[in-house]
C-alpha atoms as a PDB file:
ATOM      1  CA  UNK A   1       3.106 -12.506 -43.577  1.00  0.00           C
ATOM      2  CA  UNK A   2       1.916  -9.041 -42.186  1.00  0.00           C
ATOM      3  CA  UNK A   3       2.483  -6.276 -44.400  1.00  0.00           C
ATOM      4  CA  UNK A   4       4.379  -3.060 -42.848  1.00  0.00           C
ATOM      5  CA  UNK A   5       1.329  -0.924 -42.872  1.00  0.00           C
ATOM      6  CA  UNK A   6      -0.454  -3.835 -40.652  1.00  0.00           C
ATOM      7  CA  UNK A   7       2.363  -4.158 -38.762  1.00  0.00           C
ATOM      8  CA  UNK A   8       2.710  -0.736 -37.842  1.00  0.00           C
ATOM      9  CA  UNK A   9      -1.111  -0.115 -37.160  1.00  0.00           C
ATOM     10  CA  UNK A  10      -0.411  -2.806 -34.631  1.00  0.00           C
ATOM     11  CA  UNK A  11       2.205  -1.597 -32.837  1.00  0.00           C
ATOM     12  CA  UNK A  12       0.291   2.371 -32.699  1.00  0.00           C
ATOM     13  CA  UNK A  13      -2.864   0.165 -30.771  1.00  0.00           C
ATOM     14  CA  UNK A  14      -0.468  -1.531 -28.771  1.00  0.00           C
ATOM     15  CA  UNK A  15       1.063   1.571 -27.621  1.00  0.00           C
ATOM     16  CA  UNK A  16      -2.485   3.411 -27.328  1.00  0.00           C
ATOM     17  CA  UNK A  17      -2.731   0.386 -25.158  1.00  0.00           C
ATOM     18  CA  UNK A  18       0.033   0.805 -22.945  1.00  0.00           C
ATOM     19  CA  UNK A  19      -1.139   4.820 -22.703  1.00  0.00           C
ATOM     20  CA  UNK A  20      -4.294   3.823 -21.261  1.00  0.00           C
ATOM     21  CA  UNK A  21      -3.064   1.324 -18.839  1.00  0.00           C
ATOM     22  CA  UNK A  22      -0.413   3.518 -17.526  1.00  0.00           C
ATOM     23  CA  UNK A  23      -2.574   6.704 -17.060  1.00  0.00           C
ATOM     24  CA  UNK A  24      -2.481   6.270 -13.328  1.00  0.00           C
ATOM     25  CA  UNK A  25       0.593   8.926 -13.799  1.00  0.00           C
ATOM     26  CA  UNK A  26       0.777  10.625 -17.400  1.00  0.00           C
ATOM     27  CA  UNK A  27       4.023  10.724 -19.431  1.00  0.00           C
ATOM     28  CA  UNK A  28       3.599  14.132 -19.521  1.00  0.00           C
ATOM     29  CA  UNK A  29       4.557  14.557 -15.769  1.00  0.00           C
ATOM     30  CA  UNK A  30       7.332  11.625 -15.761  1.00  0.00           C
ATOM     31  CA  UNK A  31       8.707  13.155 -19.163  1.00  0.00           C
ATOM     32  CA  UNK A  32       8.522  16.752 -18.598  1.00  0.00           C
ATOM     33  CA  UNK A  33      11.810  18.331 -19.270  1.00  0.00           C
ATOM     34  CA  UNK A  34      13.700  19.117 -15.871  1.00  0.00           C
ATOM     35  CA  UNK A  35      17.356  20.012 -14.744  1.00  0.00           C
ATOM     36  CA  UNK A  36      19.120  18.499 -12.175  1.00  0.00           C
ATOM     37  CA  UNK A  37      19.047  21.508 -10.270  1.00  0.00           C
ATOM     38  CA  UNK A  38      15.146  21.188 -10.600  1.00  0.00           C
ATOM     39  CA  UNK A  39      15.037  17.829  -9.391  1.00  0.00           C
ATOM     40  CA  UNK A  40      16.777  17.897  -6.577  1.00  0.00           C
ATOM     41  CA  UNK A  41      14.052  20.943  -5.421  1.00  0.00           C
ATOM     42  CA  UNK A  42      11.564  18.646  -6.127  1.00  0.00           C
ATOM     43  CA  UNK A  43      13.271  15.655  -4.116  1.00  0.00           C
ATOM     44  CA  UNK A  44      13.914  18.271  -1.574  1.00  0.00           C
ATOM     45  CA  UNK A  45      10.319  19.020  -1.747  1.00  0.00           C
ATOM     46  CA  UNK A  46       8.859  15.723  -0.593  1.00  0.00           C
ATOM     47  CA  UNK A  47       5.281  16.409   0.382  1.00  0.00           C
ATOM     48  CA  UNK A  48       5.444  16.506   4.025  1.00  0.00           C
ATOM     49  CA  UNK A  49       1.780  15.528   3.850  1.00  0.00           C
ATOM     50  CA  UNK A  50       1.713  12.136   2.147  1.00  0.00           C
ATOM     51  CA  UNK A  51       5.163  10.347   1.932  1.00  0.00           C
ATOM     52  CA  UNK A  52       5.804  10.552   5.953  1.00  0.00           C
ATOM     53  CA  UNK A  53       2.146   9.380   6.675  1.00  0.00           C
ATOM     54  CA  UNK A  54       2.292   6.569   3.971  1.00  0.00           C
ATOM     55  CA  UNK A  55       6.164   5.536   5.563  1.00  0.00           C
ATOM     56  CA  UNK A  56       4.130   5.571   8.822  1.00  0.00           C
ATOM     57  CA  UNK A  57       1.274   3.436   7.661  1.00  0.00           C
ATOM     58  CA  UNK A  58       3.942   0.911   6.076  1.00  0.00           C
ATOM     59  CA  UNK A  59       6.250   1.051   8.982  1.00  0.00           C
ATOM     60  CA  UNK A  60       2.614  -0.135  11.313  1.00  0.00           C
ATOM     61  CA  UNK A  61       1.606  -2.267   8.869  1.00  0.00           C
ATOM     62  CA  UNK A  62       4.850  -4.283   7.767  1.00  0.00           C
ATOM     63  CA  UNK A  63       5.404  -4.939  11.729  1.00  0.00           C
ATOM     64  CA  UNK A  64       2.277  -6.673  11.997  1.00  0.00           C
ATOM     65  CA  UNK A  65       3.199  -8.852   8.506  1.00  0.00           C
ATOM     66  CA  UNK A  66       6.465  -9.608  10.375  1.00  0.00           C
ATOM     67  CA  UNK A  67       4.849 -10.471  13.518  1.00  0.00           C
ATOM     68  CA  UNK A  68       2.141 -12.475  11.990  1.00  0.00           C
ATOM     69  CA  UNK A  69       4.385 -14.255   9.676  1.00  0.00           C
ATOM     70  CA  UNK A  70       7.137 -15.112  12.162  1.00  0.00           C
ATOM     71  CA  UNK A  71       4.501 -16.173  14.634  1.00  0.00           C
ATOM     72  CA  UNK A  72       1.598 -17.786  12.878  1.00  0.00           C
ATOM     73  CA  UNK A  73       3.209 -21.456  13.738  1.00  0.00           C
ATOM     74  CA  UNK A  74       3.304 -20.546  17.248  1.00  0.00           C
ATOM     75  CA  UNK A  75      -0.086 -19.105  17.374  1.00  0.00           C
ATOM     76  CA  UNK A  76      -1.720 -22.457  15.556  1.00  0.00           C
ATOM     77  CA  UNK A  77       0.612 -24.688  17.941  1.00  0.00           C
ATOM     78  CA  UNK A  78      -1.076 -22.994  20.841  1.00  0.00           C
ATOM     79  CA  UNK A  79      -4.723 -23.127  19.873  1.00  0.00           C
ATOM     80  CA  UNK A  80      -4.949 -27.337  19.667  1.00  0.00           C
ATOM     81  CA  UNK A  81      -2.581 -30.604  20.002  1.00  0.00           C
ATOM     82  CA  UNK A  82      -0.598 -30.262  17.024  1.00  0.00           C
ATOM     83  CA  UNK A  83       2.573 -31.691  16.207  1.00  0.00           C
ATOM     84  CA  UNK A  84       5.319 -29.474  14.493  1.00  0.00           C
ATOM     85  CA  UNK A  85       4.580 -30.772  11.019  1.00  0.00           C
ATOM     86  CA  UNK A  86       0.760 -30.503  11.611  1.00  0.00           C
ATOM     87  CA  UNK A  87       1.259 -26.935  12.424  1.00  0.00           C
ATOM     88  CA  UNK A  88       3.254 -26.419   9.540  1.00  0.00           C
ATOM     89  CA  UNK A  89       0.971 -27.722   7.456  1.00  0.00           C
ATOM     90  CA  UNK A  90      -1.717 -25.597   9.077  1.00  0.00           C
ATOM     91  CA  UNK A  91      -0.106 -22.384   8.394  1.00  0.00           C
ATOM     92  CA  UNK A  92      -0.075 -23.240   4.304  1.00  0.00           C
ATOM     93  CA  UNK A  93      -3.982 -22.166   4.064  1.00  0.00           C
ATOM     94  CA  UNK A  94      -3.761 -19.193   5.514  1.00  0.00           C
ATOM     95  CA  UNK A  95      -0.699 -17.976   3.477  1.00  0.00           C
ATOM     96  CA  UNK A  96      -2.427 -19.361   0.288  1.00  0.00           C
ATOM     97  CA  UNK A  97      -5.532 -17.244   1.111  1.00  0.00           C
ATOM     98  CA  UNK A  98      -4.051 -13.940   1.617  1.00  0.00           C
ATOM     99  CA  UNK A  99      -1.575 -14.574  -1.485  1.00  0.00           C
ATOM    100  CA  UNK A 100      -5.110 -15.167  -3.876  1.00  0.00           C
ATOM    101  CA  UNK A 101      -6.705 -12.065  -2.210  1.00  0.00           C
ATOM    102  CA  UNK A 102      -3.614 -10.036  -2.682  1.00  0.00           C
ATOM    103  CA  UNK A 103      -3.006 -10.904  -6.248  1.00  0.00           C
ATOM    104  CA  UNK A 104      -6.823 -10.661  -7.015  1.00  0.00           C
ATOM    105  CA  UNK A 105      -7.254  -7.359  -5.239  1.00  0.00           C
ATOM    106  CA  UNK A 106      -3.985  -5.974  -6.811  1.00  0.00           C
ATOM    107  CA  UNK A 107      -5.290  -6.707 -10.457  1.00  0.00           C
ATOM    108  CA  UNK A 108      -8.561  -5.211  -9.625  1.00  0.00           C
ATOM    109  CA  UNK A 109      -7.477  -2.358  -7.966  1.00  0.00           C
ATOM    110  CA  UNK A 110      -5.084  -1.746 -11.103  1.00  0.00           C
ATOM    111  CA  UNK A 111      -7.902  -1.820 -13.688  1.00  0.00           C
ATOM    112  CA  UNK A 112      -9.977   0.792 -11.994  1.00  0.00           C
ATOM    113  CA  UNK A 113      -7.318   2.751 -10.195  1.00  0.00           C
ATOM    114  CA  UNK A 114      -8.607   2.377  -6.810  1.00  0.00           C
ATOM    115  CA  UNK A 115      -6.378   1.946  -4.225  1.00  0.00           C
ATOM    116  CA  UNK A 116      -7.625   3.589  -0.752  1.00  0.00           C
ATOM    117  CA  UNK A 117     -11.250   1.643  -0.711  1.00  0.00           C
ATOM    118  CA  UNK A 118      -9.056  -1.784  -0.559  1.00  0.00           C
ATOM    119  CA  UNK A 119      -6.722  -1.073   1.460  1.00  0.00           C
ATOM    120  CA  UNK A 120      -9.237   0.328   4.405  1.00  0.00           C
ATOM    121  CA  UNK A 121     -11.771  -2.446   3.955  1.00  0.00           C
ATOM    122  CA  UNK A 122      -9.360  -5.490   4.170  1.00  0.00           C
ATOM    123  CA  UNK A 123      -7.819  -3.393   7.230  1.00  0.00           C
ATOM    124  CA  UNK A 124     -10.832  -3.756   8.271  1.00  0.00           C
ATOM    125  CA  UNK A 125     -10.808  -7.334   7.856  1.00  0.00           C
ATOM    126  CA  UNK A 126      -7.427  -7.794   9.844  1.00  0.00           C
ATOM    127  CA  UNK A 127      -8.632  -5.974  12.561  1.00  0.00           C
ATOM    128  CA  UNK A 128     -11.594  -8.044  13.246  1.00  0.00           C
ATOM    129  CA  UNK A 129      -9.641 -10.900  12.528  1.00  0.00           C
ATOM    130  CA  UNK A 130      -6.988  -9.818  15.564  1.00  0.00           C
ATOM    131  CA  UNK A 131      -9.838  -9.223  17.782  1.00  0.00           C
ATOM    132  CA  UNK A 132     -11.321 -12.931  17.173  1.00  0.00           C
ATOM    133  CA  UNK A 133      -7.341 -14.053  18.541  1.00  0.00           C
ATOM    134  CA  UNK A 134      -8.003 -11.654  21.054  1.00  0.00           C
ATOM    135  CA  UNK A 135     -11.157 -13.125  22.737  1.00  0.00           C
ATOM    136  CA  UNK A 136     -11.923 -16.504  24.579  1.00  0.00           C
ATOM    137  CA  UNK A 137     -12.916 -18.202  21.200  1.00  0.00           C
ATOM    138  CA  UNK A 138     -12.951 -21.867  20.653  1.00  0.00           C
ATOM    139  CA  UNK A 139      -9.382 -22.911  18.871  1.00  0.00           C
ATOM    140  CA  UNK A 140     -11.395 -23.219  15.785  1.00  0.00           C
ATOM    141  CA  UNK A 141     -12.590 -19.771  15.497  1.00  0.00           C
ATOM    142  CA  UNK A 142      -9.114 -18.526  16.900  1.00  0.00           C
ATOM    143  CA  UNK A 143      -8.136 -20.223  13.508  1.00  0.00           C
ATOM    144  CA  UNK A 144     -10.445 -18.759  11.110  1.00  0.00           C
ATOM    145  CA  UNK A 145      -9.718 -15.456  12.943  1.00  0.00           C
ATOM    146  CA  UNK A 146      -5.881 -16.268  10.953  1.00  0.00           C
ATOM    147  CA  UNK A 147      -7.599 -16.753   7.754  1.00  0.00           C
ATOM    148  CA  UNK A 148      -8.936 -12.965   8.218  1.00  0.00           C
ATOM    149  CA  UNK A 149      -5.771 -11.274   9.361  1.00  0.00           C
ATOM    150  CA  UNK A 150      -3.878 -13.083   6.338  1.00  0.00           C
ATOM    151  CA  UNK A 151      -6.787 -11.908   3.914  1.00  0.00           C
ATOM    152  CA  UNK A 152      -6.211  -8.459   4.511  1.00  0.00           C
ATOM    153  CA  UNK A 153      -3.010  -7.713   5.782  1.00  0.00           C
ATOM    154  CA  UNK A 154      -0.665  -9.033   2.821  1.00  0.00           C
ATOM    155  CA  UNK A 155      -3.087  -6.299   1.324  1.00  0.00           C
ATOM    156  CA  UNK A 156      -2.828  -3.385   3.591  1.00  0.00           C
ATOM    157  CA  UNK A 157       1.381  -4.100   3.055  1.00  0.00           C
ATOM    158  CA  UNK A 158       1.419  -4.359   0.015  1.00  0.00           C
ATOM    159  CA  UNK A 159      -1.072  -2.545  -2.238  1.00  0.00           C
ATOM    160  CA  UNK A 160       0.852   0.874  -1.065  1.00  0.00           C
ATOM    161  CA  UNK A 161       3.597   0.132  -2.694  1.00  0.00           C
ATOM    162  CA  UNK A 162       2.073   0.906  -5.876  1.00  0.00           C
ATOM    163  CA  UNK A 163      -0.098   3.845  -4.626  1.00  0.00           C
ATOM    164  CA  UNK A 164       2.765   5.694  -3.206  1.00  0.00           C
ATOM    165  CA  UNK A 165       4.308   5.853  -6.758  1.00  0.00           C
ATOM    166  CA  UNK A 166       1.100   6.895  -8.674  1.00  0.00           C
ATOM    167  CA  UNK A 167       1.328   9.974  -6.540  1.00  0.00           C
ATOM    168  CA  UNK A 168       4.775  10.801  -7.392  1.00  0.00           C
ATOM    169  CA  UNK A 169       4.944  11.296 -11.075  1.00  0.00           C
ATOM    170  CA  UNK A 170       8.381  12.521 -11.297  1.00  0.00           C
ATOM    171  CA  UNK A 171      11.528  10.178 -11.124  1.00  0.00           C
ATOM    172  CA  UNK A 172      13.488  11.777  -8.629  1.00  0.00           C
ATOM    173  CA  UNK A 173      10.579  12.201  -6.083  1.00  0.00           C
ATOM    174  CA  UNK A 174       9.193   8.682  -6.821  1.00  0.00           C
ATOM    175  CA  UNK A 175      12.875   7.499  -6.494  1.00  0.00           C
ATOM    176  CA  UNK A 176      12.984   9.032  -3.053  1.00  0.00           C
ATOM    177  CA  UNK A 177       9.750   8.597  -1.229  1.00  0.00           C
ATOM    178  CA  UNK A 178       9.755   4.665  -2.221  1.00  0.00           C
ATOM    179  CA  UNK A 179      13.584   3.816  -1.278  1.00  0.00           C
ATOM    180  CA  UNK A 180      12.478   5.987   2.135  1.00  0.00           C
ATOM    181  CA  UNK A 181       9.338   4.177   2.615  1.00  0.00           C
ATOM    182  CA  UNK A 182      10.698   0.394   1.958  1.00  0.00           C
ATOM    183  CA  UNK A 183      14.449   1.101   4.151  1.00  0.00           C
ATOM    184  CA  UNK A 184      12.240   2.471   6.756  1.00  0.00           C
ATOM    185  CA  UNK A 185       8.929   0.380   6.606  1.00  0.00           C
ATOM    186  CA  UNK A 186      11.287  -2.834   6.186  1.00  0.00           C
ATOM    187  CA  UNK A 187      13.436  -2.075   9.229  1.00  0.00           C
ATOM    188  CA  UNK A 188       9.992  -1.863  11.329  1.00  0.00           C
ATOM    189  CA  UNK A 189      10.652  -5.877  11.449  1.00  0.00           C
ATOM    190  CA  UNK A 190      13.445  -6.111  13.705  1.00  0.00           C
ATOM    191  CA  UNK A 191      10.837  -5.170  16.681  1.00  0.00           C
ATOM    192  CA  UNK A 192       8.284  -8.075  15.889  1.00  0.00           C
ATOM    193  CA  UNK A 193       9.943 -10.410  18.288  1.00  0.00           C
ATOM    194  CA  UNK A 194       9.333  -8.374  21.411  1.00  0.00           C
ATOM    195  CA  UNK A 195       5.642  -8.341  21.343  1.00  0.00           C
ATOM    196  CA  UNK A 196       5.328 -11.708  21.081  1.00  0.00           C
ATOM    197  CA  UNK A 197       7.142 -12.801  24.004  1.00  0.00           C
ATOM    198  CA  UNK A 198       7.508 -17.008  24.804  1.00  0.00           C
ATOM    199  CA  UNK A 199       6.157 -15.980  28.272  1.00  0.00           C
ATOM    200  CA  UNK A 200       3.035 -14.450  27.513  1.00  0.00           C
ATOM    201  CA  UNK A 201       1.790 -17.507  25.407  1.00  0.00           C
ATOM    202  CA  UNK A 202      -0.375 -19.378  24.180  1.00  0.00           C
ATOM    203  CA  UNK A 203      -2.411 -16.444  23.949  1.00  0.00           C
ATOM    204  CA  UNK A 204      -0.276 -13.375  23.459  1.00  0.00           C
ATOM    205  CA  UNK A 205      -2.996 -11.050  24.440  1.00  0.00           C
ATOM    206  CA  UNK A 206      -0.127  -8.237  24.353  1.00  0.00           C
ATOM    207  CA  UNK A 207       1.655  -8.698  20.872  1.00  0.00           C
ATOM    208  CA  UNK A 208      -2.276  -9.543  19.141  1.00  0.00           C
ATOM    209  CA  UNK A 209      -3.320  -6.226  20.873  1.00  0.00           C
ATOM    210  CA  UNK A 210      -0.379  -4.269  19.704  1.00  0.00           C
ATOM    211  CA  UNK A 211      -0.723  -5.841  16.563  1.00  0.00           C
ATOM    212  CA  UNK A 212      -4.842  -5.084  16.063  1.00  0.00           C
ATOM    213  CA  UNK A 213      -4.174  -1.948  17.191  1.00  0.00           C
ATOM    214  CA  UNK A 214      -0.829  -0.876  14.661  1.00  0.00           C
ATOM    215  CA  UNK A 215      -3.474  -2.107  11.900  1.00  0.00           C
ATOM    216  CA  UNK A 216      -6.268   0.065  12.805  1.00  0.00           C
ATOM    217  CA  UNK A 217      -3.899   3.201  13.314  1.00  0.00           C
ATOM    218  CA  UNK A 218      -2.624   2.250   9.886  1.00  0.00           C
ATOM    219  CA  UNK A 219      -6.374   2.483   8.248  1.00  0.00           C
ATOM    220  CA  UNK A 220      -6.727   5.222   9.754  1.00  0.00           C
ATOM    221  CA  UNK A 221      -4.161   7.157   8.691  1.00  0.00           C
ATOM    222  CA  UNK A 222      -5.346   5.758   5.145  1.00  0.00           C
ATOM    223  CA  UNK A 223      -8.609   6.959   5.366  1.00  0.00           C
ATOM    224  CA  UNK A 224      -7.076  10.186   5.909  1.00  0.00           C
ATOM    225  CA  UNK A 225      -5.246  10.483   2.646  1.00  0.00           C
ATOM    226  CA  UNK A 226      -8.213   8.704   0.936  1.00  0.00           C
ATOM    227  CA  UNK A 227     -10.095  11.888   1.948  1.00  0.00           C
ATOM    228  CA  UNK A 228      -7.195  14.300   1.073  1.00  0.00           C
ATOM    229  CA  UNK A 229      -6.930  13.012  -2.021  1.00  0.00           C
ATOM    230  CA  UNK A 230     -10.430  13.149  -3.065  1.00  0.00           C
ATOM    231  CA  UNK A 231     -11.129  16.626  -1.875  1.00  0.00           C
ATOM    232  CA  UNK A 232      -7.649  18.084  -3.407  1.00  0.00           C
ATOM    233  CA  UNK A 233      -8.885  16.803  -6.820  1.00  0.00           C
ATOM    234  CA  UNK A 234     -12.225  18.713  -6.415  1.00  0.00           C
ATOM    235  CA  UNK A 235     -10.696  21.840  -5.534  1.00  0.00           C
ATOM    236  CA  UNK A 236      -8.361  21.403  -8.691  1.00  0.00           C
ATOM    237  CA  UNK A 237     -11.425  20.121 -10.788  1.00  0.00           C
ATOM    238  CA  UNK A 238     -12.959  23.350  -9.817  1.00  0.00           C
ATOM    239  CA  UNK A 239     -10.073  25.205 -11.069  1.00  0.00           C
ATOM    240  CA  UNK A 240      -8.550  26.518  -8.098  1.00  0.00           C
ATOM    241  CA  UNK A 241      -5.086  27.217  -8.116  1.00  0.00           C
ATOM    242  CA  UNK A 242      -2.162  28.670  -5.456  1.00  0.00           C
ATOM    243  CA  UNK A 243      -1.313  32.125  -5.881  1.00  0.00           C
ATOM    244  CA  UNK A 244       2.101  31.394  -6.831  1.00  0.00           C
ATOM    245  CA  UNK A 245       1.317  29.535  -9.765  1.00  0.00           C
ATOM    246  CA  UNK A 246      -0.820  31.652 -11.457  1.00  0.00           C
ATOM    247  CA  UNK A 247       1.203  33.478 -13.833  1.00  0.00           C
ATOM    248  CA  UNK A 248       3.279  29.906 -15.112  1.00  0.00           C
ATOM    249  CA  UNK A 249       3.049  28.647 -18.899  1.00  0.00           C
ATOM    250  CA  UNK A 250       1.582  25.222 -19.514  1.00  0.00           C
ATOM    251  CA  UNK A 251       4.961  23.639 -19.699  1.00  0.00           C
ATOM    252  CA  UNK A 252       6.308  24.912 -16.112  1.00  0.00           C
ATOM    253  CA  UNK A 253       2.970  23.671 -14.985  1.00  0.00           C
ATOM    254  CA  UNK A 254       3.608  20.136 -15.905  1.00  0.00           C
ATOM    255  CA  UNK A 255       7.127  20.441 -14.672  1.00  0.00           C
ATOM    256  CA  UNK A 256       5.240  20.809 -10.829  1.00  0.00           C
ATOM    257  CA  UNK A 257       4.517  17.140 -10.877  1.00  0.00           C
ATOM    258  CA  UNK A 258       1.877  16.566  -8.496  1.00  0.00           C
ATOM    259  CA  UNK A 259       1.534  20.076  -7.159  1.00  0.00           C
ATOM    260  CA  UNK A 260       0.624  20.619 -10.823  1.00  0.00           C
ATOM    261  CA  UNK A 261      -3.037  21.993 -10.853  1.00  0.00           C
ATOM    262  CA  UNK A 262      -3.410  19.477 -14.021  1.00  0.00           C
ATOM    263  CA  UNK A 263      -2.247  16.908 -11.981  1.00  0.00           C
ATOM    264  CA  UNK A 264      -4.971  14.589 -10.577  1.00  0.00           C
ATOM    265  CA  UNK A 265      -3.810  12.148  -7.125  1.00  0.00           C
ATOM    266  CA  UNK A 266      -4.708   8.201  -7.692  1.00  0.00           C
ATOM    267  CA  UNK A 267      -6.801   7.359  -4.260  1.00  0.00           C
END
C-alpha cells in the first residue's frame, strides 16, 4: 500500500500535469475574480474581430460538411454502375478516412497548440479535392477526389471548435461566442439541399463549385486570424500596451481576459 506522503506527491505531479496540458488558456484568466456586472461587459464585449469571422468560417465550412455528407451517395452513384448497397458501401472509406485524419490531427494539434497551420493546409486539401469533382476526370479519380474533400474538411469543421475557446479564456465570453458560433454555424445546413439540385446531376458542377469555393473563402478568412494572431502576440511580446490600460494593477490586468497584455492568443 502507498503511504500518504507517496500518495500525495502523486496527486501534486498529476495536477502539474493537468497545468501543463491545459496551458492553452491559464487558470489565471478563467479564475480571475469577476462580478456579474463585469461579465456581462465582457460578454457584451465580444471581439468583433475574431468570434464573427470564426462564426463565418464555421457557418462556410459546416455547409459544405452538410452538403458533402448528405450527398456523397449521390455523387459515388453518379460516377459508375453502382447499385444502392454498392454505393453505400463506397461511401464507408471515405468517412473512415477523414474520421482517422480528424482524430489524428486533433491530438496533434493539441500537444503542440497549433491550430491555424491544420486547419489551412487540409483546406487546402478539400479544395483541390472539389476541383478534381469539378473537372472531366475518369470516375476513379472523381472518387479519390472524395477521399481528399473528406480528409480535410471533417478538419476544417471541426478543429475550430476547440480554437475558438482557447481564445476566450473567460467563462462568460467562451460561453457566448461558442453557443453563437454552433446555433449559427449548425443552422448553415438547412441550405445544403439547394445546391445540389436532382437536375443538375450527375455532375453538380454548381453545388461542387459553391462548395470549393465556401471552403477556400473559409481558409481564407483563417489565414487571416492565423496572421492576427501571430502579429498581436509580437506586439504584446514586445511590451506594447493600449493607453487605457496602462495605469491597471496586475490583478485588473488578468481580469481583461484576452485583451490582457499577459494574455497570449493560441493560433
Amino acid at each position: 500500500m502507498a503511504s500518504p506522503t507517496a500518495s500525495e506527491s502523486k496527486i501534486e505531479a498529476q495536477r502539474d500535469g493537468a497545468d501543463v496540458t491545459n496551458s492553452a488558456v491559464p487558470l489565471a484568466y478563467e479564475e480571475a475574480p469577476y462580478s456579474a456586472v463585469d461579465e456581462k461587459k465582457l460578454v457584451a464585449k465580444l471581439d468583433r474581430r475574431i468570434v464573427p469571422l470564426v462564426m463565418l468560417s464555421y457557418t462556410l465550412s459546416f455547409l459544405d460538411s452538410s452538403g458533402f455528407s448528405t450527398f456523397l451517395p449521390t455523387i459515388i452513384k453518379n460516377l459508375g454502375d453502382w447499385s444502392t448497397a454498392e454505393v453505400q458501401l463506397l461511401t464507408v472509406p471515405c468517412y473512415f478516412l477523414g474520421a482517422v485524419a480528424y482524430m489524428t490531427t486533433a491530438w496533434f494539434s493539441d500537444r503542440v497548440q497549433r491550430r491555424a497551420v491544420f486547419v489551412v493546409i487540409f483546406g487546402c486539401v478539400s479544395v483541390v479535392g472539389y476541383g478534381i469533382l469539378l473537372s472531366n476526370s475518369p470516375s476513379g479519380v472523381q472518387y479519390f477526389g472524395c477521399f481528399m474533400i473528406a480528409m480535410g474538411l471533417y478538419i476544417v469543421v471541426g478543429l475550430p471548435l476547440a480554437w475558438l475557446p482557447n481564445n476566450c479564456p473567460r467563462y462568460g465570453k467562451r460561453t457566448t461566442a461558442c453557443g453563437m458560433n454552433l446555433t449559427i454555424g449548425n443552422a448553415s445546413g438547412i441550405m445544403a439541399p439547394f445546391i445540389y439540385l436532382t437536375a443538375e446531376g450527375p455532375r453538380y458542377i454548381r453545388g461542387n463549385a459553391v462548395s470549393l469555393s465556401m471552403v477556400g473563402m473559409s481558409v481564407s478568412i483563417y489565414s487571416f486570424l492565423w496572421f492576427w494572431f501571430q502579429r498581436e502576440n509580437k506586439r504584446r511580446d514586445a511590451g506594447q500596451v493600449a493607453p487605457e490600460h496602462q495605469h491597471l494593477s496586475e490583478e485588473e490586468m488578468t481580469e481583461l481576459g484576452d485583451e490582457s497584455p499577459h494574455y497570449r492568443y493560441t493560433y
